[in-house]
Protein backbone atom coordinates (compact mmCIF):
# COMPACT_ATOMS: atom_id res chain seq x y z
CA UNK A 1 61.03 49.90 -27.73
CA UNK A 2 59.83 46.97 -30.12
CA UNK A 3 60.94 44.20 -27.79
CA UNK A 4 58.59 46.16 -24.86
CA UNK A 5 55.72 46.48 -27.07
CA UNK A 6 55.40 42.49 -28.11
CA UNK A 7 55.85 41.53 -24.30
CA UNK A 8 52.33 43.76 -23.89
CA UNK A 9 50.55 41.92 -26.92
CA UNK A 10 52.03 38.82 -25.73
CA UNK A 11 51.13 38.71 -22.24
CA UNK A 12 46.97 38.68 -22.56
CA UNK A 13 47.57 35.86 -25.26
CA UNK A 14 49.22 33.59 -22.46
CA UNK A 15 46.75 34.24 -19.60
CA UNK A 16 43.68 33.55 -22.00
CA UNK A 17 45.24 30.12 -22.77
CA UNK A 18 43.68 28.55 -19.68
CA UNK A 19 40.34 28.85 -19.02
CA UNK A 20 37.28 27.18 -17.04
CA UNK A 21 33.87 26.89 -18.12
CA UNK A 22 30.96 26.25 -16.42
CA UNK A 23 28.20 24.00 -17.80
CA UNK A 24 24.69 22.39 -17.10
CA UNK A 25 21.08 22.35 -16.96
CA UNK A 26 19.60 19.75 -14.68
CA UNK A 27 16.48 19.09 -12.97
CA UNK A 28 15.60 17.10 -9.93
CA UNK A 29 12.97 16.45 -7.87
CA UNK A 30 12.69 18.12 -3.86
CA UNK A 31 12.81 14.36 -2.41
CA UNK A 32 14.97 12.41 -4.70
CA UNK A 33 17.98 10.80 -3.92
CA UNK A 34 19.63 11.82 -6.77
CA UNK A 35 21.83 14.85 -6.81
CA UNK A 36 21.95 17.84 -10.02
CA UNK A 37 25.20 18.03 -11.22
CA UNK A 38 27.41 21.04 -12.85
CA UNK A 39 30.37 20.56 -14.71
CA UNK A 40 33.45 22.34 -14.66
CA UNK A 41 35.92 21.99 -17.78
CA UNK A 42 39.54 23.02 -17.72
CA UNK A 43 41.78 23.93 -20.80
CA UNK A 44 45.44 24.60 -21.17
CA UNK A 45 45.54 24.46 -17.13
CA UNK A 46 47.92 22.40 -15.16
CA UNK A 47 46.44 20.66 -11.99
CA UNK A 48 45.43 21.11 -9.53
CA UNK A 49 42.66 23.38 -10.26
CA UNK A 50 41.46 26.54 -7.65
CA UNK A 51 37.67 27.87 -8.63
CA UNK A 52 35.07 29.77 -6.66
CA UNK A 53 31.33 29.25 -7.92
CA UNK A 54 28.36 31.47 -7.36
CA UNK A 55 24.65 30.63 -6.83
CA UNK A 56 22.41 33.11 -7.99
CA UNK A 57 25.38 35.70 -7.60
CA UNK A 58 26.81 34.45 -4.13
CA UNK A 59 30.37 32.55 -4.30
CA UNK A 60 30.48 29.57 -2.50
CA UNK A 61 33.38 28.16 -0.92
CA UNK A 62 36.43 27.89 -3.03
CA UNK A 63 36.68 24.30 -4.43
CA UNK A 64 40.26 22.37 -4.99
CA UNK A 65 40.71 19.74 -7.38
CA UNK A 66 42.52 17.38 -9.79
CA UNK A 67 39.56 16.01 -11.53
CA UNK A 68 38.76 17.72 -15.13
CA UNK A 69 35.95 18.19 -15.90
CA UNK A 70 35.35 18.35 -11.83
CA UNK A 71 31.53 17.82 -11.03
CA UNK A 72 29.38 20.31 -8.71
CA UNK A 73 26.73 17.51 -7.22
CA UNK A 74 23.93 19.91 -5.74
CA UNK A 75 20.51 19.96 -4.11
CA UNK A 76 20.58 24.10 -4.71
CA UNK A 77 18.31 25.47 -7.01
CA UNK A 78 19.35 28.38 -9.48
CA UNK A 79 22.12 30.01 -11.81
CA UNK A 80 25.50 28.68 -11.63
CA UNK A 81 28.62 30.96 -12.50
CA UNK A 82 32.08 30.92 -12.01
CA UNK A 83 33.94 34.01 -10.17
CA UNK A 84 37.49 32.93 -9.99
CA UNK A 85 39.68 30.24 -11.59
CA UNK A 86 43.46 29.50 -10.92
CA UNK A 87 45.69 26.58 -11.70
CA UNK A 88 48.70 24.66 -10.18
CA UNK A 89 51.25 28.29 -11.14
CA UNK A 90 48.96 30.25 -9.36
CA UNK A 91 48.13 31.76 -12.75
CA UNK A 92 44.66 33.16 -13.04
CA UNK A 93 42.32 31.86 -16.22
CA UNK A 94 39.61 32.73 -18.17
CA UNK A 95 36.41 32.25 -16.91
CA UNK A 96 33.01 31.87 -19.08
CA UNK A 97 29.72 29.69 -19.11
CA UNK A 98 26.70 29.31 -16.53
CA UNK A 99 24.38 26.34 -15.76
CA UNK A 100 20.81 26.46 -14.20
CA UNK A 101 20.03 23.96 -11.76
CA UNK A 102 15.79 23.88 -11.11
CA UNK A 103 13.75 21.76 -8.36
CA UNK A 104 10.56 20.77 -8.72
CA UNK A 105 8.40 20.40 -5.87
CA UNK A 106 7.41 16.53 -5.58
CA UNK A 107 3.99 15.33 -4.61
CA UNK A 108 3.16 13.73 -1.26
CA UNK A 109 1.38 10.32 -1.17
CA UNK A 110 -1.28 9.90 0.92
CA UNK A 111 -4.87 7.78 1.04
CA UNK A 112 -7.12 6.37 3.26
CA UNK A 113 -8.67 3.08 3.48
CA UNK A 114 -12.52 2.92 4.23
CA UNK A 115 -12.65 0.67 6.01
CA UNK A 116 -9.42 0.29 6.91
CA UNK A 117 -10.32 -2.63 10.10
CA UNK A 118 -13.19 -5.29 8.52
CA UNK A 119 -14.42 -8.42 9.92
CA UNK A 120 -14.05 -12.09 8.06
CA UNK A 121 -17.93 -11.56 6.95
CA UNK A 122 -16.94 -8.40 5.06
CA UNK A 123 -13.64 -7.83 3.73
CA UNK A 124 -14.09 -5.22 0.77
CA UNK A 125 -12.47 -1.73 1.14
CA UNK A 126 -11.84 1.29 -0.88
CA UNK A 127 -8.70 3.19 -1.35
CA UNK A 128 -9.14 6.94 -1.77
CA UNK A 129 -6.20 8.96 -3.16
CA UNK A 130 -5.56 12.13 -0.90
CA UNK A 131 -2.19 13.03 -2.35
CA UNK A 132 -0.90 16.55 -2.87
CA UNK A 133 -0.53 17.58 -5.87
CA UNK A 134 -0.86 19.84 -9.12
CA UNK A 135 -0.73 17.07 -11.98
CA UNK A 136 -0.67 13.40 -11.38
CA UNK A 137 -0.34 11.23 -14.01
CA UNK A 138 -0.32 7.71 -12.26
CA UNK A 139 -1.03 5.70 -9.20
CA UNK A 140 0.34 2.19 -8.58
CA UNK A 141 -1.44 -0.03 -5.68
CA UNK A 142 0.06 -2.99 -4.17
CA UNK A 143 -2.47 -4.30 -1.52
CA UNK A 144 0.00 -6.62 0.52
CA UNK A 145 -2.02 -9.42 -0.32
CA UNK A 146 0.58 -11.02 -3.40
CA UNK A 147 -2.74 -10.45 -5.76
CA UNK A 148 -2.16 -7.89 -9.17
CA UNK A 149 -1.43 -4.45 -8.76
CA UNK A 150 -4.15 -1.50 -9.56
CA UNK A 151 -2.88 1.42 -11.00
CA UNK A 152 -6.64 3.49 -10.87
CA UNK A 153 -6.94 6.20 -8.80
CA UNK A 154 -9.26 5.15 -5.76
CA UNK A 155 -9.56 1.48 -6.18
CA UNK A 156 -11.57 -1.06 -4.56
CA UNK A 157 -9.90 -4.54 -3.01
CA UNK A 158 -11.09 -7.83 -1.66
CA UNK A 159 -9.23 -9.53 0.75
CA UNK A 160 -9.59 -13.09 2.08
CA UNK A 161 -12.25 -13.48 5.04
CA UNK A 162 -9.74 -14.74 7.01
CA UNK A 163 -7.74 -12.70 10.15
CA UNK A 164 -4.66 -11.21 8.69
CA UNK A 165 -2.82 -7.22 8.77
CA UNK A 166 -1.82 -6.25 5.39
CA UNK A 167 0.46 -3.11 4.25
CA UNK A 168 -1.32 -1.26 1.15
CA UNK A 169 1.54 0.91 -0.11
CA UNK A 170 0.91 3.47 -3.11
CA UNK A 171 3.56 5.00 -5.21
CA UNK A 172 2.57 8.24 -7.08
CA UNK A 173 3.76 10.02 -10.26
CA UNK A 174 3.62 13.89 -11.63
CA UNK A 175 4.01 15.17 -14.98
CA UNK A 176 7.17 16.57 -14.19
CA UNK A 177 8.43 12.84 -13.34
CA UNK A 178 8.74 13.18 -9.36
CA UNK A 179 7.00 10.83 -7.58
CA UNK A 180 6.48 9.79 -4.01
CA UNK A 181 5.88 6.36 -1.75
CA UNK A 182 3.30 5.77 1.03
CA UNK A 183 2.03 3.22 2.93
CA UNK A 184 -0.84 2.05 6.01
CA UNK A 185 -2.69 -1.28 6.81
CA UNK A 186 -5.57 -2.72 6.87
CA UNK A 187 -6.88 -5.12 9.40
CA UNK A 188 -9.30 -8.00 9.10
CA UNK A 189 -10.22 -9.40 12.02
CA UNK A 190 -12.15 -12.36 13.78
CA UNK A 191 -16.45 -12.17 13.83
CA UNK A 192 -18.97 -14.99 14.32
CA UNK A 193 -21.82 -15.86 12.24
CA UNK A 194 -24.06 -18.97 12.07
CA UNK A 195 -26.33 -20.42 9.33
CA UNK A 196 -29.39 -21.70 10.06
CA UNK A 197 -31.70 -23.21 7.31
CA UNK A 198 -35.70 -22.45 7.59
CA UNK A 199 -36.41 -25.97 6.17
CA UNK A 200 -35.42 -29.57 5.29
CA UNK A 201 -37.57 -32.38 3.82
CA UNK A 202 -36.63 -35.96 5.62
CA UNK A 203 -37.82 -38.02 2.93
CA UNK A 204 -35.07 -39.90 2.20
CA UNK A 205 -33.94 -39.02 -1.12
CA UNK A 206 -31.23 -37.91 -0.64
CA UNK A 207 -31.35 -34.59 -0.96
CA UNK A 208 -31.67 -32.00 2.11
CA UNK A 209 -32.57 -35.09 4.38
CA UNK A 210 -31.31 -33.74 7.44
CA UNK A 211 -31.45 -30.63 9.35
CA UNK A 212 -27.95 -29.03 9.82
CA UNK A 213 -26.01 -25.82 10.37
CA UNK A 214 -22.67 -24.13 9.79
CA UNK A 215 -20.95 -21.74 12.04
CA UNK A 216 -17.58 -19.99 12.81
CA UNK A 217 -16.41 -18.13 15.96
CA UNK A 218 -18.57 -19.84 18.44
CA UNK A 219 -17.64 -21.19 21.45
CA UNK A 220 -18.70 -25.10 21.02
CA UNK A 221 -18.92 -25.97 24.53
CA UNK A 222 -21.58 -22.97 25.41
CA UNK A 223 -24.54 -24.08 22.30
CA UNK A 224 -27.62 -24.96 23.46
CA UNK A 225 -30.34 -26.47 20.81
CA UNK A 226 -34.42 -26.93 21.64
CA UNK A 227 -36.78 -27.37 18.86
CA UNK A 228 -40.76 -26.97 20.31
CA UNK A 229 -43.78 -28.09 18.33
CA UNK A 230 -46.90 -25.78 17.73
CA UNK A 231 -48.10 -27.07 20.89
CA UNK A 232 -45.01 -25.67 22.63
CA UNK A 233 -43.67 -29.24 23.23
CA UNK A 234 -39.62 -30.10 22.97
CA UNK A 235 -39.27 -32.43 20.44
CA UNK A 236 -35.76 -32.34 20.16
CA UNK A 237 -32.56 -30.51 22.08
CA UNK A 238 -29.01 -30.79 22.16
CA UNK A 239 -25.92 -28.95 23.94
CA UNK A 240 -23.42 -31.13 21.84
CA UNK A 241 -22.93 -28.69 18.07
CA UNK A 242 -21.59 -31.86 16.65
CA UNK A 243 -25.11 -33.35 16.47
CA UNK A 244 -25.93 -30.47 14.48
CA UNK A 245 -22.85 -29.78 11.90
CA UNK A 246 -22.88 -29.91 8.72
CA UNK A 247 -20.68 -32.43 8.12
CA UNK A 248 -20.50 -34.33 4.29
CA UNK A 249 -18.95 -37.17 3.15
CA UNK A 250 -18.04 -37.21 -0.91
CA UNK A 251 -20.78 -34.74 -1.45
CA UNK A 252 -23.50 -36.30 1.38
CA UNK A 253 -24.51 -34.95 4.33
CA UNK A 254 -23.85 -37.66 7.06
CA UNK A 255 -24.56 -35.55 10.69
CA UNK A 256 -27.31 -33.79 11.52
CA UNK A 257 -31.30 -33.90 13.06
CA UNK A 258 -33.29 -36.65 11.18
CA UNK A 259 -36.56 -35.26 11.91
CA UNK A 260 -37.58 -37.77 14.39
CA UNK A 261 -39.13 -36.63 18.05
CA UNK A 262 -36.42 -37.26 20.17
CA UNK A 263 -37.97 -39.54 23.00
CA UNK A 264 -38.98 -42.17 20.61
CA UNK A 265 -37.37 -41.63 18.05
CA UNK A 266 -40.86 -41.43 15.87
CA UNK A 267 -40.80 -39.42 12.81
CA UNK A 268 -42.26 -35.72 13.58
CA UNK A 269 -45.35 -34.79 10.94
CA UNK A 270 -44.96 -32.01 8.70
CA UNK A 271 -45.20 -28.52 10.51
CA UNK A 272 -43.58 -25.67 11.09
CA UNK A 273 -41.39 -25.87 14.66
CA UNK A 274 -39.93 -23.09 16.51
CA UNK A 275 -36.33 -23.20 18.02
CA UNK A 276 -34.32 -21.38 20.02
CA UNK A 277 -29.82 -21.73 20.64
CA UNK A 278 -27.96 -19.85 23.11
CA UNK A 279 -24.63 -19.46 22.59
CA UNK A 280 -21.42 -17.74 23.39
CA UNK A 281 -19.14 -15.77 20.27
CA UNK A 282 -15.43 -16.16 20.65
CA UNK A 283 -14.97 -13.31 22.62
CA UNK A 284 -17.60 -14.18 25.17
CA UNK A 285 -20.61 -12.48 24.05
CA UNK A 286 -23.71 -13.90 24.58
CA UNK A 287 -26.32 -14.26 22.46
CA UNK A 288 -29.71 -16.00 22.06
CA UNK A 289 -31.77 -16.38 19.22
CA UNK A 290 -35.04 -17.44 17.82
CA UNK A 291 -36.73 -18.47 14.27
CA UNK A 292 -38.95 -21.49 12.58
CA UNK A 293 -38.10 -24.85 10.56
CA UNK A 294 -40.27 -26.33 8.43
CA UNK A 295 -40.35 -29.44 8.75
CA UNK A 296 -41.95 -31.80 4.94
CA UNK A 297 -41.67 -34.75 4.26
């Protein structure tokens, strides 16, 4: 009768000898990468180990391994417990502990670029932050352009005024540490423009001694030059835009209209003249336009 009665007090010592625990509190973020984990320990348990885990009070599928501690990696949001825990003998063990896995909800990048297409005479845009979310704590612009990042909220940029596509990409942060990554372009493309001076003084002192003019996207072979006199009389015209470019030598100007009447080459009196240039822009267009010189001397 003794002998019976030390096998009973015996016998719940043994079985609470092995046990598993459950362990964890992680947090992650909705988009990451990066998984939660919960850990399993085993003690006084021989290998391999048999558990069943619940989330939120449903078991999952029964898990088999050698690894101790063995690691849940999980996307699942909620309370982890164990339900059931067996080792190599088949013997069943203790089971005790919980973890709590939570996901946060990350933000979601997104701007706008206005303008996001510009032309080589303007080439200045804005980048306004339309990003979802409840508590952002930083921004981080890289324009595409290999110039500084900007880490303001809606910055503005310059770009070169010369054609080129560029990939603005932003990266975004919360306060709970998620973050996200965007990214569009922005276009500059070709345009034509032409400077035209309203006055020169041929006197021959070096300074502003000829009349000249600077250009980009024209098509050379359509320009057409003709200068008139108050009277209405062509003093001088060209269809060659090399007679008129601006064209220097170590710092001189060394091309352009002298101010002399083109016939006889006779220097033209002070006065205001009147011109007129037709002219194609690199994608055809036509255009023709008007204005005065003044002509001192």
């Amino acid at each position: 009768m003794i002998k019976k009665i030390l096998v009973i007090l015996l016998f719940p010592f043994l079985v609470s000898a092995q046990s598993a625990f459950i362990s964890g509190n992680d947090t992650i973020c909705d988009n990451g990468s990066v998984d939660a984990q919960v850990k399993v320990d085993f003690s006084g348990a021989t290998p391999p180990f048999t558990f069943v885990y619940a989330i939120n009070g449903v078991n999952q599928s029964s898990t088999l391994t050698t690894i101790n501690p063995s690691i849940i990696n999980t996307k699942a949001e909620g309370s982890y417990t164990l339900t059931s825990f067996a080792d190599a003998s088949g013997t069943v063990g203790l089971i005790s502990g919980s973890a709590l896995v939570t996901i946060q909800q990350a933000p979601v990048a997104n701007f706008e670029a206005q303008p996001d297409r510009m032309t080589i005479l303007y080439t200045t845009t804005q980048m306004i932050d339309k990003s979802v979310a409840d508590s952002l704590v930083s921004w981080y612009w890289d324009f595409g352009d290999n110039t500084p990042a900007d880490s303001v909220q809606n910055p503005y940029h310059t770009y070169k005024d010369s054609i080129a596509l560029y990939q603005v990409s932003l990266i975004i942060s919360d306060a709970n540490g998620c973050s996200d990554t965007t990214f569009k372009h922005v276009q500059i493309t070709d345009d034509y423009w032409m400077y035209i001076p309203n006055s020169f003084t041929p006197d021959l002192d070096g300074k502003n001694d000829k009349f000249c003019i600077s250009y980009h996207g024209v098509r050379e072979e359509t320009f057409t030059f003709n200068l008139y006199s108050g009277l209405s009389e062509l003093v001088y015209s060209t269809n060659n835009i090399n007679d008129l470019k601006c064209i220097y030598n170590g710092g001189h100007l060394i091309n352009g209209w002298d101010g002399k009447y083109h016939k006889i080459q006779k220097d033209l009196p002070s006065d205001t003249y009147a011109y007129e240039i037709y002219f194609q822009d690199f994608e055809g267009w036509k255009h023709t336009e008007y204005g005065i010189i003044v002509l001192v001397r």
